[in-house]
C-alpha atoms as a PDB file:
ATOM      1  CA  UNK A   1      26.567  15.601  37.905  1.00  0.00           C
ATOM      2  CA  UNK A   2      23.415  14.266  40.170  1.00  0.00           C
ATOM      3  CA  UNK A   3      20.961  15.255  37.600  1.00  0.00           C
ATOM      4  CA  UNK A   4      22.612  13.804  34.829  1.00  0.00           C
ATOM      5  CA  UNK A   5      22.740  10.528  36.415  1.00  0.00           C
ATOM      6  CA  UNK A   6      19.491  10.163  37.797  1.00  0.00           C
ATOM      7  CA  UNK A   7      17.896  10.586  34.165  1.00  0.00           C
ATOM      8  CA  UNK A   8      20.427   8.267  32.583  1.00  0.00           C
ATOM      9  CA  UNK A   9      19.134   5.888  35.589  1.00  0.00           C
ATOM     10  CA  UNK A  10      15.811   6.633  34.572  1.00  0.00           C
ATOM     11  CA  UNK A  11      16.306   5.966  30.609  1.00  0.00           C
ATOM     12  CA  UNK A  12      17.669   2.698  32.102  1.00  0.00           C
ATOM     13  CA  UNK A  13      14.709   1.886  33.513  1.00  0.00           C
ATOM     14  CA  UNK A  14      12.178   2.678  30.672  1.00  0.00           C
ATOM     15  CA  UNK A  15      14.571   1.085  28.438  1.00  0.00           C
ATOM     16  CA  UNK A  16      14.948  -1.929  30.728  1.00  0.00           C
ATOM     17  CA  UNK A  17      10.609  -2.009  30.545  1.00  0.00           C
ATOM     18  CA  UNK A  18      10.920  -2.193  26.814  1.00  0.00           C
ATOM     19  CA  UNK A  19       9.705   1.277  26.519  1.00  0.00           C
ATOM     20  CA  UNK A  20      12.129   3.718  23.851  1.00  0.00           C
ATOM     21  CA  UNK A  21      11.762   7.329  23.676  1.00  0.00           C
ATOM     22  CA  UNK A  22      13.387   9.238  20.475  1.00  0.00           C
ATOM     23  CA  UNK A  23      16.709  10.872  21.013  1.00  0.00           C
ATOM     24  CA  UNK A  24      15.795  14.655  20.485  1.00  0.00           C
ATOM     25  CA  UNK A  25      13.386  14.301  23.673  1.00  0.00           C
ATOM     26  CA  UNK A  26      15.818  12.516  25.281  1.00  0.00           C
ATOM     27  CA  UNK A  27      18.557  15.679  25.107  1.00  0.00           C
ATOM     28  CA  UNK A  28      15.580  18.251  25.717  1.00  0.00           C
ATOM     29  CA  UNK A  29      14.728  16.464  28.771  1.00  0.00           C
ATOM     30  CA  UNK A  30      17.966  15.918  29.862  1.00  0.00           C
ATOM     31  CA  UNK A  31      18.604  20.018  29.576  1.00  0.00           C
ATOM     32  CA  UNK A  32      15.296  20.794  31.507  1.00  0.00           C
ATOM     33  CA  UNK A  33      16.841  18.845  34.202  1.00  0.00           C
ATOM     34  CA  UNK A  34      19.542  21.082  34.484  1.00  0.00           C
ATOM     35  CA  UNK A  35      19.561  22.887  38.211  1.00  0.00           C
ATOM     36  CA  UNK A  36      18.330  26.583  38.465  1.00  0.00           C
ATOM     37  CA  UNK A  37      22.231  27.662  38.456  1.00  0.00           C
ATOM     38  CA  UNK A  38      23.293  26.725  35.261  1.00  0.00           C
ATOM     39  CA  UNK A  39      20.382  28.505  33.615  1.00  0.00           C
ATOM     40  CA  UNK A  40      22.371  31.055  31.220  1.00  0.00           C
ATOM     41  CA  UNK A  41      23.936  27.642  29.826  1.00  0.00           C
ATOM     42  CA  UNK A  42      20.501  25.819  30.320  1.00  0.00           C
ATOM     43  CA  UNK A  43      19.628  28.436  27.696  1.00  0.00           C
ATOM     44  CA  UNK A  44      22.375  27.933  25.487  1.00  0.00           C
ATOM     45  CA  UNK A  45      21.598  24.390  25.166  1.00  0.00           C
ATOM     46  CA  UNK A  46      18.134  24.563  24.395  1.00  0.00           C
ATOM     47  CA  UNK A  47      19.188  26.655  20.886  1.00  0.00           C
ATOM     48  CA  UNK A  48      21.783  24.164  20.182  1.00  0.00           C
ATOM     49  CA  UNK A  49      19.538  20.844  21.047  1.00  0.00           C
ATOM     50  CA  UNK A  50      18.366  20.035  17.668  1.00  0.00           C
ATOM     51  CA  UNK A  51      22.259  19.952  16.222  1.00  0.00           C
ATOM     52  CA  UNK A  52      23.368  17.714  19.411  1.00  0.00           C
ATOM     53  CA  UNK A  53      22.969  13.726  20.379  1.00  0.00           C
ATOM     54  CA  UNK A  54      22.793  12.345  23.594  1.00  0.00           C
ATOM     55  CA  UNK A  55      25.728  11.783  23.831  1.00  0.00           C
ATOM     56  CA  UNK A  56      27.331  15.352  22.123  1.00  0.00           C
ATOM     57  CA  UNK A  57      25.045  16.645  25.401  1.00  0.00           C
ATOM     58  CA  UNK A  58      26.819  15.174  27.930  1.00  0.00           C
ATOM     59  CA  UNK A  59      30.290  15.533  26.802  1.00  0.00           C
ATOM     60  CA  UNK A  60      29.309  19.027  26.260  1.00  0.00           C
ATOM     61  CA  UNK A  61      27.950  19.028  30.037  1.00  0.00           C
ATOM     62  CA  UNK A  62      31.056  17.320  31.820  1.00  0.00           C
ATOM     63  CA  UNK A  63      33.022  19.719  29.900  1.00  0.00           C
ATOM     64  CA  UNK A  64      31.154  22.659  31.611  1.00  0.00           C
ATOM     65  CA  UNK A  65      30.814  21.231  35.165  1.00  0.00           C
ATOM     66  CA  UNK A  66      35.033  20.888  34.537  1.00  0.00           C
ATOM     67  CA  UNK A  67      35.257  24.608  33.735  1.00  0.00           C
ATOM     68  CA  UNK A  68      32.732  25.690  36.513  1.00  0.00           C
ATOM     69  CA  UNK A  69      34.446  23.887  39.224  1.00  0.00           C
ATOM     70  CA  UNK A  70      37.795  25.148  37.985  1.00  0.00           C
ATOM     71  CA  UNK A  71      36.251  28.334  38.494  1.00  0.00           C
ATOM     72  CA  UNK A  72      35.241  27.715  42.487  1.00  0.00           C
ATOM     73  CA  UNK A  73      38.581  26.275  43.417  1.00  0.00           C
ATOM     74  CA  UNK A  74      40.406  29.434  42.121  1.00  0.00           C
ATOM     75  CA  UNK A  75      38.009  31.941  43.626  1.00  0.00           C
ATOM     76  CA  UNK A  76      38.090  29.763  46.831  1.00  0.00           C
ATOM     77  CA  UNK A  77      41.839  30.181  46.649  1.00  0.00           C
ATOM     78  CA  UNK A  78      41.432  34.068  46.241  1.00  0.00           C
ATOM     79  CA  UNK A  79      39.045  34.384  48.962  1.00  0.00           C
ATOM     80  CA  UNK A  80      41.748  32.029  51.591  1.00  0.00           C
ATOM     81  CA  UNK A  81      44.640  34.683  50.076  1.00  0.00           C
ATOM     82  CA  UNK A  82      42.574  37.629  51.208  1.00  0.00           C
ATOM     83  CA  UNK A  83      41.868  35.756  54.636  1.00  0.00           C
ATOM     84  CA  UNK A  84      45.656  35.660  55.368  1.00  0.00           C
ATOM     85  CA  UNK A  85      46.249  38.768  54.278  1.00  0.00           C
ATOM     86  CA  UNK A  86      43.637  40.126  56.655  1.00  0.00           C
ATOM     87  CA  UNK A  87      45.015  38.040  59.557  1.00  0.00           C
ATOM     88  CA  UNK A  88      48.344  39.291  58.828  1.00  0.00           C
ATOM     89  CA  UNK A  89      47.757  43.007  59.433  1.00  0.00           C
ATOM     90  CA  UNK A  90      45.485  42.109  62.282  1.00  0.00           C
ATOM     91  CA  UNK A  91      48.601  40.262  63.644  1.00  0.00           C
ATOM     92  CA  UNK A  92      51.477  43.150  63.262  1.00  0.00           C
ATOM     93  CA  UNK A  93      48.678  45.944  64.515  1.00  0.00           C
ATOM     94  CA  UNK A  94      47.135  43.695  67.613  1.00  0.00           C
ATOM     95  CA  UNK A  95      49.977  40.840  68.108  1.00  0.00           C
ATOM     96  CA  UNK A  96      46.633  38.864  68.310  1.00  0.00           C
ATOM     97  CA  UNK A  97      45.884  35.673  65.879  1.00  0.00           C
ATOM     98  CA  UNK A  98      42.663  35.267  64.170  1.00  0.00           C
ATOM     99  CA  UNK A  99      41.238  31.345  63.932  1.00  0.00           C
ATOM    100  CA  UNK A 100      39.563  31.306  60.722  1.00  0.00           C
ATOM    101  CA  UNK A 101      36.912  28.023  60.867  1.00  0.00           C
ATOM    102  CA  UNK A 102      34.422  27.330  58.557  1.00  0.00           C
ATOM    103  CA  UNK A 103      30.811  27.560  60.191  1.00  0.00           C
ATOM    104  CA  UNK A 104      29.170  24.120  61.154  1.00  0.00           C
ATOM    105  CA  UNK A 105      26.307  23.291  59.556  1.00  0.00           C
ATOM    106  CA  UNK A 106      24.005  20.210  59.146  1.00  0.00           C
ATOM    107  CA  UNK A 107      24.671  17.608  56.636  1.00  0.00           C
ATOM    108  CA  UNK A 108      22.876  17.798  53.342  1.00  0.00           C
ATOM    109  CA  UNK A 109      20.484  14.820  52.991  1.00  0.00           C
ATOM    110  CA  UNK A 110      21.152  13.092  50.143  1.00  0.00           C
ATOM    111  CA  UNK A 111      17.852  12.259  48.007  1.00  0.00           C
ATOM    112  CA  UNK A 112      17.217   8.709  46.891  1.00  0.00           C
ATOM    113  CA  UNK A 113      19.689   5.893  46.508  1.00  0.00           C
ATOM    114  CA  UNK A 114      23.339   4.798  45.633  1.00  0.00           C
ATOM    115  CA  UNK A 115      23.281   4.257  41.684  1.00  0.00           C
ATOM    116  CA  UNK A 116      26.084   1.974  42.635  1.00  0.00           C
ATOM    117  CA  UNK A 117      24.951  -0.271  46.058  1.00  0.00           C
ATOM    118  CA  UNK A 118      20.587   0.817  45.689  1.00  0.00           C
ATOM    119  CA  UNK A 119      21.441   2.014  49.458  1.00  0.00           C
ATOM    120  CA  UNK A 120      20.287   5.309  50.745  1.00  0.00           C
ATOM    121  CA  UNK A 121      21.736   8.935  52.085  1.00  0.00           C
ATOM    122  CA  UNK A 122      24.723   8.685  50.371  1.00  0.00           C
ATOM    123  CA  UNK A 123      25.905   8.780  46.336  1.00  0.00           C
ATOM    124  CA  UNK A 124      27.387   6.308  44.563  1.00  0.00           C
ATOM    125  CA  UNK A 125      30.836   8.231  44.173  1.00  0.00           C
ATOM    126  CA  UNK A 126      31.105   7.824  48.169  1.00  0.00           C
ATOM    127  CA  UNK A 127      30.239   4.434  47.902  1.00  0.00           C
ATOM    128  CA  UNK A 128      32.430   2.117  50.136  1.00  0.00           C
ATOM    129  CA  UNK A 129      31.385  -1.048  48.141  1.00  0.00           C
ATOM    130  CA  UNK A 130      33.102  -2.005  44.906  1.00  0.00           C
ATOM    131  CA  UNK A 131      32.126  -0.401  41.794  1.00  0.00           C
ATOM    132  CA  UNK A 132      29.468  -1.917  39.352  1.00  0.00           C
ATOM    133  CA  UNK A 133      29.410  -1.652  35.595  1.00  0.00           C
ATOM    134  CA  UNK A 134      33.038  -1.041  35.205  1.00  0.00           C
ATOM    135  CA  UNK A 135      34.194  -3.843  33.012  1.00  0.00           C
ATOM    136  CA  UNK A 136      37.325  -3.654  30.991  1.00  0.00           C
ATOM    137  CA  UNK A 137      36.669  -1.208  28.086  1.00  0.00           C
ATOM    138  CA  UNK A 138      38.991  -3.370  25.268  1.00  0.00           C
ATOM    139  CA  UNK A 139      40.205  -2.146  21.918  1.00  0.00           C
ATOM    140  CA  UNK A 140      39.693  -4.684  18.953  1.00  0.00           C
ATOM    141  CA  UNK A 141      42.552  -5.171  16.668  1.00  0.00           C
ATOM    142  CA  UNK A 142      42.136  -4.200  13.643  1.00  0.00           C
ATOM    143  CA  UNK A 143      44.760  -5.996  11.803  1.00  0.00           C
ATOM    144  CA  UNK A 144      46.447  -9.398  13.089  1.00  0.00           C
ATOM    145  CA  UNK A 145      50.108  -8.949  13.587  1.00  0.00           C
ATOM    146  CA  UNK A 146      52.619 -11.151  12.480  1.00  0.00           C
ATOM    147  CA  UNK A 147      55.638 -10.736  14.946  1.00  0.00           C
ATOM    148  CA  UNK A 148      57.967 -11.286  11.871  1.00  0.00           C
ATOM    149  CA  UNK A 149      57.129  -8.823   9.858  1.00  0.00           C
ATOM    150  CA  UNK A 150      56.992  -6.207  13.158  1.00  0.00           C
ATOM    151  CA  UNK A 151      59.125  -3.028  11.536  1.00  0.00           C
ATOM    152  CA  UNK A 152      56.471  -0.406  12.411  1.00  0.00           C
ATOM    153  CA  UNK A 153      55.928   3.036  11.810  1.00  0.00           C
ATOM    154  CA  UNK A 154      54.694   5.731  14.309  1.00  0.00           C
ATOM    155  CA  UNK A 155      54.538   9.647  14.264  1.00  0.00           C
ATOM    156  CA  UNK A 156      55.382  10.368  17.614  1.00  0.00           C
ATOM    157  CA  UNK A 157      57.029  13.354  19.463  1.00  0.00           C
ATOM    158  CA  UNK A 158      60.700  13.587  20.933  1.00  0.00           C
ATOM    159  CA  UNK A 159      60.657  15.418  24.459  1.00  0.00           C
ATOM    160  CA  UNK A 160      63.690  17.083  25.783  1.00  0.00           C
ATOM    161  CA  UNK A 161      63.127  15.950  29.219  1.00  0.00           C
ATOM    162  CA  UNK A 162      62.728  12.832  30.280  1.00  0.00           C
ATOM    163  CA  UNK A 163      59.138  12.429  31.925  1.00  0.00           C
ATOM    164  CA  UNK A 164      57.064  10.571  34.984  1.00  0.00           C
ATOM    165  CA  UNK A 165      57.510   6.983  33.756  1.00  0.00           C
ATOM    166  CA  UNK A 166      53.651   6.192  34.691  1.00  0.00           C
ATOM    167  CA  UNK A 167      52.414   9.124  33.131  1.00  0.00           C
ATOM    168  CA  UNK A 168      49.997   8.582  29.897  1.00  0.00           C
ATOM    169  CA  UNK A 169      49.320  11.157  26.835  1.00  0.00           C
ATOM    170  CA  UNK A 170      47.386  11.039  23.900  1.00  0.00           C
ATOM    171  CA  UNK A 171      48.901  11.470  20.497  1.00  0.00           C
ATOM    172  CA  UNK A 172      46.530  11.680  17.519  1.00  0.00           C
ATOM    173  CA  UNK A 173      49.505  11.101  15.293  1.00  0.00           C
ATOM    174  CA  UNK A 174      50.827   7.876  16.508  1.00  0.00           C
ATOM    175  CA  UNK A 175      49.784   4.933  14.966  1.00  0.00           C
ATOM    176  CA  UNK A 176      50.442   2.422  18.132  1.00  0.00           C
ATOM    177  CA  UNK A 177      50.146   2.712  21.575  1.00  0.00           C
ATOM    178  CA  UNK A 178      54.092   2.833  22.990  1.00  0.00           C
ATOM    179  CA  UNK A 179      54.753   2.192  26.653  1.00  0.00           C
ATOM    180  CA  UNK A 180      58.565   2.471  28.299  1.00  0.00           C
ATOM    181  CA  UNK A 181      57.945   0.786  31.425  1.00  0.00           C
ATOM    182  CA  UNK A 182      57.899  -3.350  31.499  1.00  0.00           C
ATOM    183  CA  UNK A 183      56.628  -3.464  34.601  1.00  0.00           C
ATOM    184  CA  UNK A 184      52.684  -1.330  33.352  1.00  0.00           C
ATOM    185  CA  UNK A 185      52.368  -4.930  30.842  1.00  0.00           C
ATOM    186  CA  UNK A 186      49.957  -7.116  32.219  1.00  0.00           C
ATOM    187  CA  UNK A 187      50.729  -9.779  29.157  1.00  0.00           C
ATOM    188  CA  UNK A 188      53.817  -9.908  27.777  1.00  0.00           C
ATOM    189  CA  UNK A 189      55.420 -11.055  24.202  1.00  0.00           C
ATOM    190  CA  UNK A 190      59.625 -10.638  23.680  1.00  0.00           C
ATOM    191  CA  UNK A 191      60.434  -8.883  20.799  1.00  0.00           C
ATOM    192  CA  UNK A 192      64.230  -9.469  19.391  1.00  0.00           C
ATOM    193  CA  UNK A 193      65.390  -7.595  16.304  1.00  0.00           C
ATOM    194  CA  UNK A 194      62.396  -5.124  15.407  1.00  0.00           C
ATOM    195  CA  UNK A 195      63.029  -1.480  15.058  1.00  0.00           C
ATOM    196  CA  UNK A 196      60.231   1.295  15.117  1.00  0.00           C
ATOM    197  CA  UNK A 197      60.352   4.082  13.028  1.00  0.00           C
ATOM    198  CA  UNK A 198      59.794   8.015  14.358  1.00  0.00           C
ATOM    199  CA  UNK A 199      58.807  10.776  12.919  1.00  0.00           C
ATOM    200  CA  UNK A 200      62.008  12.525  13.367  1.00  0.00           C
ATOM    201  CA  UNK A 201      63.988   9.878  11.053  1.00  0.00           C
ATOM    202  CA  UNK A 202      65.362   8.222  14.809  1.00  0.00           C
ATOM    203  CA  UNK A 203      64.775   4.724  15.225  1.00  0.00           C
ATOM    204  CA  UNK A 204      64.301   2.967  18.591  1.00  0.00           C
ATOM    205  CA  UNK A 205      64.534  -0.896  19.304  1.00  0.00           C
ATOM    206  CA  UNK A 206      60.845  -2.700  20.569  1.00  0.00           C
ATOM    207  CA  UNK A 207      61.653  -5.231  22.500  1.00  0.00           C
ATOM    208  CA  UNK A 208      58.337  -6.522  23.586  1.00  0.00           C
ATOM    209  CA  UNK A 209      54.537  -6.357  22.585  1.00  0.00           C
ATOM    210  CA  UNK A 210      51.680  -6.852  25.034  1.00  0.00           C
ATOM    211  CA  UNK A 211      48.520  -5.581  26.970  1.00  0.00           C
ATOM    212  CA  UNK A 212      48.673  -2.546  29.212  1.00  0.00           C
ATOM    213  CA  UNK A 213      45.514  -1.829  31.639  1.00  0.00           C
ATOM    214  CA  UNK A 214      44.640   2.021  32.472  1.00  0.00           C
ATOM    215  CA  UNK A 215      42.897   2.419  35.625  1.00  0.00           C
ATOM    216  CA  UNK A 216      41.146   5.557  34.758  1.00  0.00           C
ATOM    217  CA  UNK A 217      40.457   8.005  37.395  1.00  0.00           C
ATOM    218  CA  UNK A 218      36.478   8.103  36.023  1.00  0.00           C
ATOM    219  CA  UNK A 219      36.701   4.445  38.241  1.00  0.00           C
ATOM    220  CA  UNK A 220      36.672   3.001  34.234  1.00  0.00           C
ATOM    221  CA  UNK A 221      39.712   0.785  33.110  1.00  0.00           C
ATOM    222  CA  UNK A 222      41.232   1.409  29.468  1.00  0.00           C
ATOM    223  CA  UNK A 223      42.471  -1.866  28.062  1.00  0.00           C
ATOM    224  CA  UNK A 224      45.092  -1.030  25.190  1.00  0.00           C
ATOM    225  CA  UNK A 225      46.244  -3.950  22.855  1.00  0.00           C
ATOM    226  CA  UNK A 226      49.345  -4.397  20.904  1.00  0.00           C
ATOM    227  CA  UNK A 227      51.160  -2.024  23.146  1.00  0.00           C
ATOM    228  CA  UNK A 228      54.489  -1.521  22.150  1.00  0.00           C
ATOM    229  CA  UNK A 229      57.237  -1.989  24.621  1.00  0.00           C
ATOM    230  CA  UNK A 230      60.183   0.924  24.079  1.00  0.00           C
ATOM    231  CA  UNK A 231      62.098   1.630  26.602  1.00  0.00           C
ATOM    232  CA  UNK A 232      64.079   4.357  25.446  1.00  0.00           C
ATOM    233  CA  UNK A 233      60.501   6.812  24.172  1.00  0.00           C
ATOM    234  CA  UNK A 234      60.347   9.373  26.328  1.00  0.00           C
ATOM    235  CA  UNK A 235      56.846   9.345  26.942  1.00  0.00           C
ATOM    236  CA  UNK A 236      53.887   6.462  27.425  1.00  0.00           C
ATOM    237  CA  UNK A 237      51.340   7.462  24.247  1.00  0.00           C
ATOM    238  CA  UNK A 238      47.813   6.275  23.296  1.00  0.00           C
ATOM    239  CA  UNK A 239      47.307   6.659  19.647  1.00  0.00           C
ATOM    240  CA  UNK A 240      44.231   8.859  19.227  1.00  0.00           C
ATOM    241  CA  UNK A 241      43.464   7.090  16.049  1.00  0.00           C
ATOM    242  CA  UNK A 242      43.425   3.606  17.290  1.00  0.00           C
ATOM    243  CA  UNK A 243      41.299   4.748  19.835  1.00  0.00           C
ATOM    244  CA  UNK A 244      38.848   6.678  17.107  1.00  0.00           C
ATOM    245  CA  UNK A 245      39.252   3.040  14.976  1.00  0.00           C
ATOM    246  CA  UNK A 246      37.565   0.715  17.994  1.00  0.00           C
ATOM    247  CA  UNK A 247      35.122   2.626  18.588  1.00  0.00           C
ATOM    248  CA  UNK A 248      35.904   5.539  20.916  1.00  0.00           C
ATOM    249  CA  UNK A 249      35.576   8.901  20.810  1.00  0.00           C
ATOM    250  CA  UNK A 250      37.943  12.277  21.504  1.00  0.00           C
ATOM    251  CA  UNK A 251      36.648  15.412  21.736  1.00  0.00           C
ATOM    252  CA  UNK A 252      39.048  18.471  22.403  1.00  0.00           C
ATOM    253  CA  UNK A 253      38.068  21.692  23.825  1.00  0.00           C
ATOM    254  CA  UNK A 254      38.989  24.223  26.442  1.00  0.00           C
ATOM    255  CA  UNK A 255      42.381  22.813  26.539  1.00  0.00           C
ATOM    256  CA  UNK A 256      40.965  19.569  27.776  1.00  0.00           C
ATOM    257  CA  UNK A 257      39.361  16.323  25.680  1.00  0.00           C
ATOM    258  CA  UNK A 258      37.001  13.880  26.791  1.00  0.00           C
ATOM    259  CA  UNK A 259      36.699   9.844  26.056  1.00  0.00           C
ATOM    260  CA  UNK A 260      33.462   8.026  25.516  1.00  0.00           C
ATOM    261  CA  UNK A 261      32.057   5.009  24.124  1.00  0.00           C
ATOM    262  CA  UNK A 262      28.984   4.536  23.568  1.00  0.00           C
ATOM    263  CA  UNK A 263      27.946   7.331  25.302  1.00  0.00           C
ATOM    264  CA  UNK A 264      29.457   5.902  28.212  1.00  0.00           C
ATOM    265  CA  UNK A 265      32.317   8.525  30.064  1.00  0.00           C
ATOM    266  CA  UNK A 266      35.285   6.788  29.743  1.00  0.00           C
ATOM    267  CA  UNK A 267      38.085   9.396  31.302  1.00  0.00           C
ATOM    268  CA  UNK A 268      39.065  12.730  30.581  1.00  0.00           C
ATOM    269  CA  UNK A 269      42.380  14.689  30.403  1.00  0.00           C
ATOM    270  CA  UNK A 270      44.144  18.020  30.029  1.00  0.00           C
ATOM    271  CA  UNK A 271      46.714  20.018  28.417  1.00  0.00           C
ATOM    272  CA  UNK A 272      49.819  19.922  29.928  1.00  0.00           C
ATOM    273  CA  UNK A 273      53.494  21.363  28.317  1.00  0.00           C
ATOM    274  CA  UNK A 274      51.714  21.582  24.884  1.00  0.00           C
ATOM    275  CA  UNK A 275      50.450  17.816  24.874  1.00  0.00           C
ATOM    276  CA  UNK A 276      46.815  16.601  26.153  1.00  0.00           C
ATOM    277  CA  UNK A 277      47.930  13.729  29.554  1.00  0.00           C
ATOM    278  CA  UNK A 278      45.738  11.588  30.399  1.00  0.00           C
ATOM    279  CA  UNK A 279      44.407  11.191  33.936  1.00  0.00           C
ATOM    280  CA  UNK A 280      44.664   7.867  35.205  1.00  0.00           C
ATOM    281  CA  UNK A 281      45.510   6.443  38.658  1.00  0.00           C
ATOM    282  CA  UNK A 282      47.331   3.700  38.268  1.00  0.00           C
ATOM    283  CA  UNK A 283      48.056   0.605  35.765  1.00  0.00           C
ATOM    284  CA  UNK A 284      46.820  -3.459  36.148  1.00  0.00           C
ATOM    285  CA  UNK A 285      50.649  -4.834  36.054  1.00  0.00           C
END
């Protein structure tokens, strides 16, 4: 949200003059700047501040800008089902169609500049030029590997379908990422021989080991390491605790989860069929 951004542009600032200002002011500053229409939550906030960080806040915030603009697309659809229900008994009474258009108005000025260009009157999500700050966010590994000893382990669901190919989900209970699809590897290590392990006693052959790049739809890229290359697993999966282990972090709630680092928004994702899917655009092959 704009308000969000223009204080963490301003902490940037004071931070970049050498000036630091304690964390607890930072989160009750950040709440005040909330707009008049999210008071009743403004409220909540300001009774929960002193048990939140800075970064707690904003998950906590793009969780609830999710869920309110959830809300406006399904009353927006309830309001357009009404509309054609209206026109529809005007039609059959009259035989006469009614145009609904939306009423013109004039543009809303945009205040200040692009966080992403420094341009004015427009924001840096409609920004035409290519996005700053949105270097690779890498996992470190842990734990060199040594190909020969490569018979793994993983907890990982078996699905009964066989899903979108390109499609990502998060599994807290796998303990590598696993990827079906050659073609989403952007390096690339043959495997020959090497078995991993399920959690339903089946085994499936990994026949290749490399680096897979999630463009997220947040404009971030996800860099995973050491992905696994299986072609028969039915779905892609990021391990949730290799994630947690370089330094990220998952929070779950309202059938969604958000990932950060550093308090940085990473990418988000929702519940689908029982399992949280990531949303991402596309992968660096």
């Amino acid at each position: 949200m704009n308000q969000v951004q223009e204080f963490q542009m301003i902490l940037h600032d004071l931070h970049a003059e050498g000036m630091t200002l304690s964390e607890s002011f930072q989160v009750a500053a950040m709440i005040e700047k909330l707009p008049p229409l999210w008071k009743d939550f403004k409220n909540y906030l300001k009774h929960k501040r002193k048990e939140m960080g800075l970064e707690d806040l904003i998950v906590r915030l793009r969780i609830e800008e999710d869920n309110r603009l959830s809300e406006m697309k399904s009353g927006r659809l309830q309001i357009e089902a009404k509309a054609n229900l209206m026109e529809q008994n005007e039609t059959s009474h009259k035989r006469k169609r009614v145009d609904y258009k939306p009423k013109k108005g004039k543009a809303k000025k945009i205040k200040g500049n692009c966080y992403n260009c420094g341009k004015p009157n427009h924001m840096a999500k409609d920004c035409r030029l290519p996005k700053k700050n949105q270097a690779h966010v890498s996992e470190v590994r842990s734990v060199p590997i040594d190909l020969g000893e490569l018979n793994l382990s993983a907890v990982v669901f078996e699905a009964n379908l066989v899903d979108n190919p390109r499609e990502w989900w998060i599994d807290t209970g796998a303990t590598r990422h696993i990827c079906s699809d050659k073609e989403m590897f952007s390096t690339y290590t043959p495997i020959n021989g090497r078995k991993l392990f399920m959690g339903n006693s089946a085994t499936s052959n990994i026949v290749g080991l490399g680096k897979v790049v999630l463009k997220m739809t947040s404009g971030k890229e996800l860099t995973l390491i050491d992905v696994l290359h299986v072609p028969d697993i039915r779905k892609n999966l990021v391990s949730g605790s290799l994630l947690v282990k370089s330094g990220f972090r998952l929070v779950f709630e309202s059938n969604k989860f958000v990932l950060t680092k550093n308090s940085h928004f990473i990418g988000k994702g929702y519940v689908e069929k029982g399992l949280f899917k990531m949303k991402c655009n596309d992968c660096n092959a």
